[in-house]
N, C-alpha and C. Protein backbone atom coordinates (compact mmCIF):
# COMPACT_ATOMS: atom_id res chain seq x y z
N UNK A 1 95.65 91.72 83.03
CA UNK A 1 96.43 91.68 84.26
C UNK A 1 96.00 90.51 85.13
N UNK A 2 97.07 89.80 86.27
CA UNK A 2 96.54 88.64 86.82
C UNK A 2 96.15 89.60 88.05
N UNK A 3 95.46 88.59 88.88
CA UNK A 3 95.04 88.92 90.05
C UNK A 3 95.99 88.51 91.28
N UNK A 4 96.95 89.87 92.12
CA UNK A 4 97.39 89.69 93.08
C UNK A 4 97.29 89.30 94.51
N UNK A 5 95.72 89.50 94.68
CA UNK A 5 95.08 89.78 95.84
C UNK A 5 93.98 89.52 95.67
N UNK A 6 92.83 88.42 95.84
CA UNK A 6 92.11 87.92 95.76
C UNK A 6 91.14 87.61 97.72
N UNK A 7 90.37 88.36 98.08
CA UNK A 7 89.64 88.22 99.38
C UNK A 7 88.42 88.20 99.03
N UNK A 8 87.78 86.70 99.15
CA UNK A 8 86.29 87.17 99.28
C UNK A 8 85.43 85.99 100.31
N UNK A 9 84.57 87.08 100.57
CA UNK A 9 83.45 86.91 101.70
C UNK A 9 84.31 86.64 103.28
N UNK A 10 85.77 87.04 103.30
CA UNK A 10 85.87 87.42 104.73
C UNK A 10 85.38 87.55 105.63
N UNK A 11 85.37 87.36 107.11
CA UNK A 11 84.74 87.89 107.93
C UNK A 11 85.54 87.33 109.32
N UNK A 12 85.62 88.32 110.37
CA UNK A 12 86.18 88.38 111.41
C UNK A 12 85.23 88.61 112.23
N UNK A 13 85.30 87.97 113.74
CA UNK A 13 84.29 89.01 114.83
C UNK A 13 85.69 88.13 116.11
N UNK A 14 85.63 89.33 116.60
CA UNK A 14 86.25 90.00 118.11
C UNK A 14 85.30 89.81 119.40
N UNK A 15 85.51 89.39 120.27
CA UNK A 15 84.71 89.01 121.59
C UNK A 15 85.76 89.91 122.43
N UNK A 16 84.61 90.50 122.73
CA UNK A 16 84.87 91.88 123.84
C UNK A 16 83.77 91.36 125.37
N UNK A 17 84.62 90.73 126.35
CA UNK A 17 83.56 90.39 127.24
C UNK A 17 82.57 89.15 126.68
N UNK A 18 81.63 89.61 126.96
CA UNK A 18 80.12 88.95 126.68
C UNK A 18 79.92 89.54 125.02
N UNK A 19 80.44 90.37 124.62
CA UNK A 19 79.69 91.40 123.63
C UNK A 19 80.91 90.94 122.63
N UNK A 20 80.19 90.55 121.18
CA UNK A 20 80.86 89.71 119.97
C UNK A 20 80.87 91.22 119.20
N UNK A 21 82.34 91.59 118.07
CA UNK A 21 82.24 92.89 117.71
C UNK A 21 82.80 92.23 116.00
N UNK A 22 81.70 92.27 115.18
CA UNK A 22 82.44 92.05 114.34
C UNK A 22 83.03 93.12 113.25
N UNK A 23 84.12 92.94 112.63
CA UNK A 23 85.18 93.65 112.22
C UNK A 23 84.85 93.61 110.58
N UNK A 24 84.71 92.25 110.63
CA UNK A 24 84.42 92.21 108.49
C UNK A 24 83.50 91.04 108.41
N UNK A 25 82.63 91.69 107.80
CA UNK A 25 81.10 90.46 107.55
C UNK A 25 81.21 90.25 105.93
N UNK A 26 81.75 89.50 105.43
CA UNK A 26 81.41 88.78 103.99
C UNK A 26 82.11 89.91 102.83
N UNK A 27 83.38 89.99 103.16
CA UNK A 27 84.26 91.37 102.80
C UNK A 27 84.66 90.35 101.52
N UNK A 28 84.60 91.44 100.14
CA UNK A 28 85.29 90.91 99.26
C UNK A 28 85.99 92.09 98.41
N UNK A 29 87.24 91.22 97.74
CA UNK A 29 87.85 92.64 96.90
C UNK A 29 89.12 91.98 96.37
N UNK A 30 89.05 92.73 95.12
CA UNK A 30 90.23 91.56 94.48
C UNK A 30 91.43 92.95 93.47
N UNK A 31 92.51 92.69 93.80
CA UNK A 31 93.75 93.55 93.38
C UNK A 31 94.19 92.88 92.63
N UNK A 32 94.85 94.14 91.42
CA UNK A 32 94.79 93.29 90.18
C UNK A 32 96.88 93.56 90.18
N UNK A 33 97.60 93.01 89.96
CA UNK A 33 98.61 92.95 89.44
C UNK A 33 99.39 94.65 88.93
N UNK A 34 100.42 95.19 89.75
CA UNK A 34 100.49 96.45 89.33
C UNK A 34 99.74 97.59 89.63
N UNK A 35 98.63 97.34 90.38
CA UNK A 35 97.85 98.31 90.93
C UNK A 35 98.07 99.25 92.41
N UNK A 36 97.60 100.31 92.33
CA UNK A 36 97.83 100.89 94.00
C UNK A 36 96.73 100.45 94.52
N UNK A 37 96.70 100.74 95.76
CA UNK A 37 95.09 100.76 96.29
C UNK A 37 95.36 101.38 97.88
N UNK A 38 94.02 102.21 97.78
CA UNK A 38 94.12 102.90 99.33
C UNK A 38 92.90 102.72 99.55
N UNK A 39 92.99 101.93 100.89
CA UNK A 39 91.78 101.54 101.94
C UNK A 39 91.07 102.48 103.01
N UNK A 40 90.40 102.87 102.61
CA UNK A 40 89.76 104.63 103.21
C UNK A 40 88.43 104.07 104.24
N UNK A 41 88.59 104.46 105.26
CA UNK A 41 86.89 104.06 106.04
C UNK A 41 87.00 104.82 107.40
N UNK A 42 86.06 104.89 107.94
CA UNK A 42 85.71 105.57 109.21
C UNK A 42 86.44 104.76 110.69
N UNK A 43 86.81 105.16 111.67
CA UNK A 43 87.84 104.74 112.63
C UNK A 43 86.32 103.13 113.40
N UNK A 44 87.17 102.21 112.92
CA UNK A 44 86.71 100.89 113.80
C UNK A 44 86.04 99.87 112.58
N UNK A 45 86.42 100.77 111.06
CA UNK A 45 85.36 99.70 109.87
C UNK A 45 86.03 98.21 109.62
N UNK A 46 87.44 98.24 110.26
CA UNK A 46 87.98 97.01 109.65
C UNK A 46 89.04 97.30 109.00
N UNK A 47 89.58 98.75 108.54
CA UNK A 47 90.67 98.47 107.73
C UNK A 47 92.24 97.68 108.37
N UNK A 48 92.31 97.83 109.85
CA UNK A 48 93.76 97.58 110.07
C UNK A 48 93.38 95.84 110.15
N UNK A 49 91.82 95.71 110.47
CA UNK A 49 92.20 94.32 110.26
C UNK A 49 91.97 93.28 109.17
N UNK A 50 92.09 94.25 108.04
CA UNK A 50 91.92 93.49 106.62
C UNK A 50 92.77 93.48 106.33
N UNK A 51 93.77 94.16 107.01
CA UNK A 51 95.64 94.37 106.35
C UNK A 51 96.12 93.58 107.28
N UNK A 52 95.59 93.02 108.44
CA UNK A 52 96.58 92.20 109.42
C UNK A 52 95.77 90.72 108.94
N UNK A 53 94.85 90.80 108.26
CA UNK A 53 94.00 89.26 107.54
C UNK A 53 95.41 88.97 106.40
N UNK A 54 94.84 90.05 105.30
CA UNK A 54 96.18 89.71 104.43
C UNK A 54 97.60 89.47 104.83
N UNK A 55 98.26 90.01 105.29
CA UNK A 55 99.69 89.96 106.03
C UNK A 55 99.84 88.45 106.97
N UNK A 56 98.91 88.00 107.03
CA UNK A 56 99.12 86.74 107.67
C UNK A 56 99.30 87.00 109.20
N UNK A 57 99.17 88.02 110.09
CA UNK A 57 99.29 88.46 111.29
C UNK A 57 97.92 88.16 112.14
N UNK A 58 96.68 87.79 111.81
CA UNK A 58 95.66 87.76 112.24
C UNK A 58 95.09 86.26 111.51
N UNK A 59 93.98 86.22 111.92
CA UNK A 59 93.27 85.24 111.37
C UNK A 59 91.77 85.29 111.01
N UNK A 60 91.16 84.66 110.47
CA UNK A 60 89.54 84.99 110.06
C UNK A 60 88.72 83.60 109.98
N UNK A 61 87.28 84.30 110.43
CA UNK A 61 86.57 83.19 110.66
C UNK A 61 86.04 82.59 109.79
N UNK A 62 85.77 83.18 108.39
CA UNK A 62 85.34 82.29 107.33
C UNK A 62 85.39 82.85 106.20
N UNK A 63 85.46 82.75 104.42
CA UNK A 63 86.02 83.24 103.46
C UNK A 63 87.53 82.62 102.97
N UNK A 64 87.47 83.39 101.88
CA UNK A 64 89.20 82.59 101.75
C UNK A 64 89.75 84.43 101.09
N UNK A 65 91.36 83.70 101.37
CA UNK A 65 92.26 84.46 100.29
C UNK A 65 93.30 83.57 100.07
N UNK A 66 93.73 84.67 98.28
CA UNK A 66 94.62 83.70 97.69
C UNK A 66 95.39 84.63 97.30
N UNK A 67 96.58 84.99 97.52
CA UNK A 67 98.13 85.75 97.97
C UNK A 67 98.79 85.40 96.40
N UNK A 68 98.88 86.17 95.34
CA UNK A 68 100.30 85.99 94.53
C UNK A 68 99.95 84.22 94.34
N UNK A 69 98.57 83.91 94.24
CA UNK A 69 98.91 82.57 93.45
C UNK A 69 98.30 81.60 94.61
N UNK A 70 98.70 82.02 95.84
CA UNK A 70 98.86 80.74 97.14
C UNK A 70 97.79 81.20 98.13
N UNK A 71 96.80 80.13 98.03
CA UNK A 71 95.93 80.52 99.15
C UNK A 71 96.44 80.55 100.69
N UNK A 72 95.15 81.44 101.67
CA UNK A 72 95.45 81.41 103.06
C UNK A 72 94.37 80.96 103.62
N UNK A 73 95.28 80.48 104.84
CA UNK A 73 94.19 79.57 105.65
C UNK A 73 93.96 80.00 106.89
N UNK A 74 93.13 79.84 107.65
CA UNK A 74 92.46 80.58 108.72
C UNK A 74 93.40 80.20 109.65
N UNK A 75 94.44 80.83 110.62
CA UNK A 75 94.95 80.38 111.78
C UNK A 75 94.18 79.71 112.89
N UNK A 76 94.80 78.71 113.62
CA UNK A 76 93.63 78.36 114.54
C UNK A 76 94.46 79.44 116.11
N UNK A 77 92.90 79.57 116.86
CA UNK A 77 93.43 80.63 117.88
C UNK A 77 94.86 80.49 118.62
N UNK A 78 95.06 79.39 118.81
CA UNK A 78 96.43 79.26 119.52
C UNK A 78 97.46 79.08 118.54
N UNK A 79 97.56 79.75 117.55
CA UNK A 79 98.61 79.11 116.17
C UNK A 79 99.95 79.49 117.02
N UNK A 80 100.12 80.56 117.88
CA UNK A 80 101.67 80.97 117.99
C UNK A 80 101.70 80.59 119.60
N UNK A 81 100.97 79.79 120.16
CA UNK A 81 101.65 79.09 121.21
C UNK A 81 102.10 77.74 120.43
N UNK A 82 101.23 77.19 119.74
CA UNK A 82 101.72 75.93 119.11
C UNK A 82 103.10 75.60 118.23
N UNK A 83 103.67 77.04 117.67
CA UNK A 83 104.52 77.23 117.25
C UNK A 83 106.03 78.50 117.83
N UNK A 84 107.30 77.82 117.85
CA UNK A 84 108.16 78.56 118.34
C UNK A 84 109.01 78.97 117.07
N UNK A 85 109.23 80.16 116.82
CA UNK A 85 109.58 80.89 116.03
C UNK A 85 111.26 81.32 116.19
């Protein structure tokens, strides 16, 4: 089977105030072609924002993913003022 979903060493952190919260430290995991998968974790581990990393809705601070073939690239913070949709 090829690989659909390819994430590794991810990582996000959130600035709350003064206080840095990070979300995914060096996250990896790779979906294989035809597969299910259910993302199970305790409320605040990161799952909604490993699905808004993949989905292209968010952005991340370092790691890669590669989508169905096509890598993604880290948004820069202002990506959707810079762009009108």
């Amino acid at each position: 089977m090829s690989q659909a979903i390819v994430v590794k060493d991810i990582s996000r952190t959130y600035a709350s105030g003064e206080t840095k919260v990070t979300a995914l430290n060096r996250m990896s995991v790779t979906v294989e072609q035809g597969t299910f998968v259910c993302i199970m974790g305790t409320s605040g581990s990161g799952k909604s924002t490993l699905l808004n990393i993949i989905g292209g809705l968010d952005r991340f601070d370092s790691g890669s993913i590669i989508v169905a073939g096509g890598r993604w690239f880290p948004m820069s913070p202002n990506f959707f003022q810079l762009h009108t949709f």
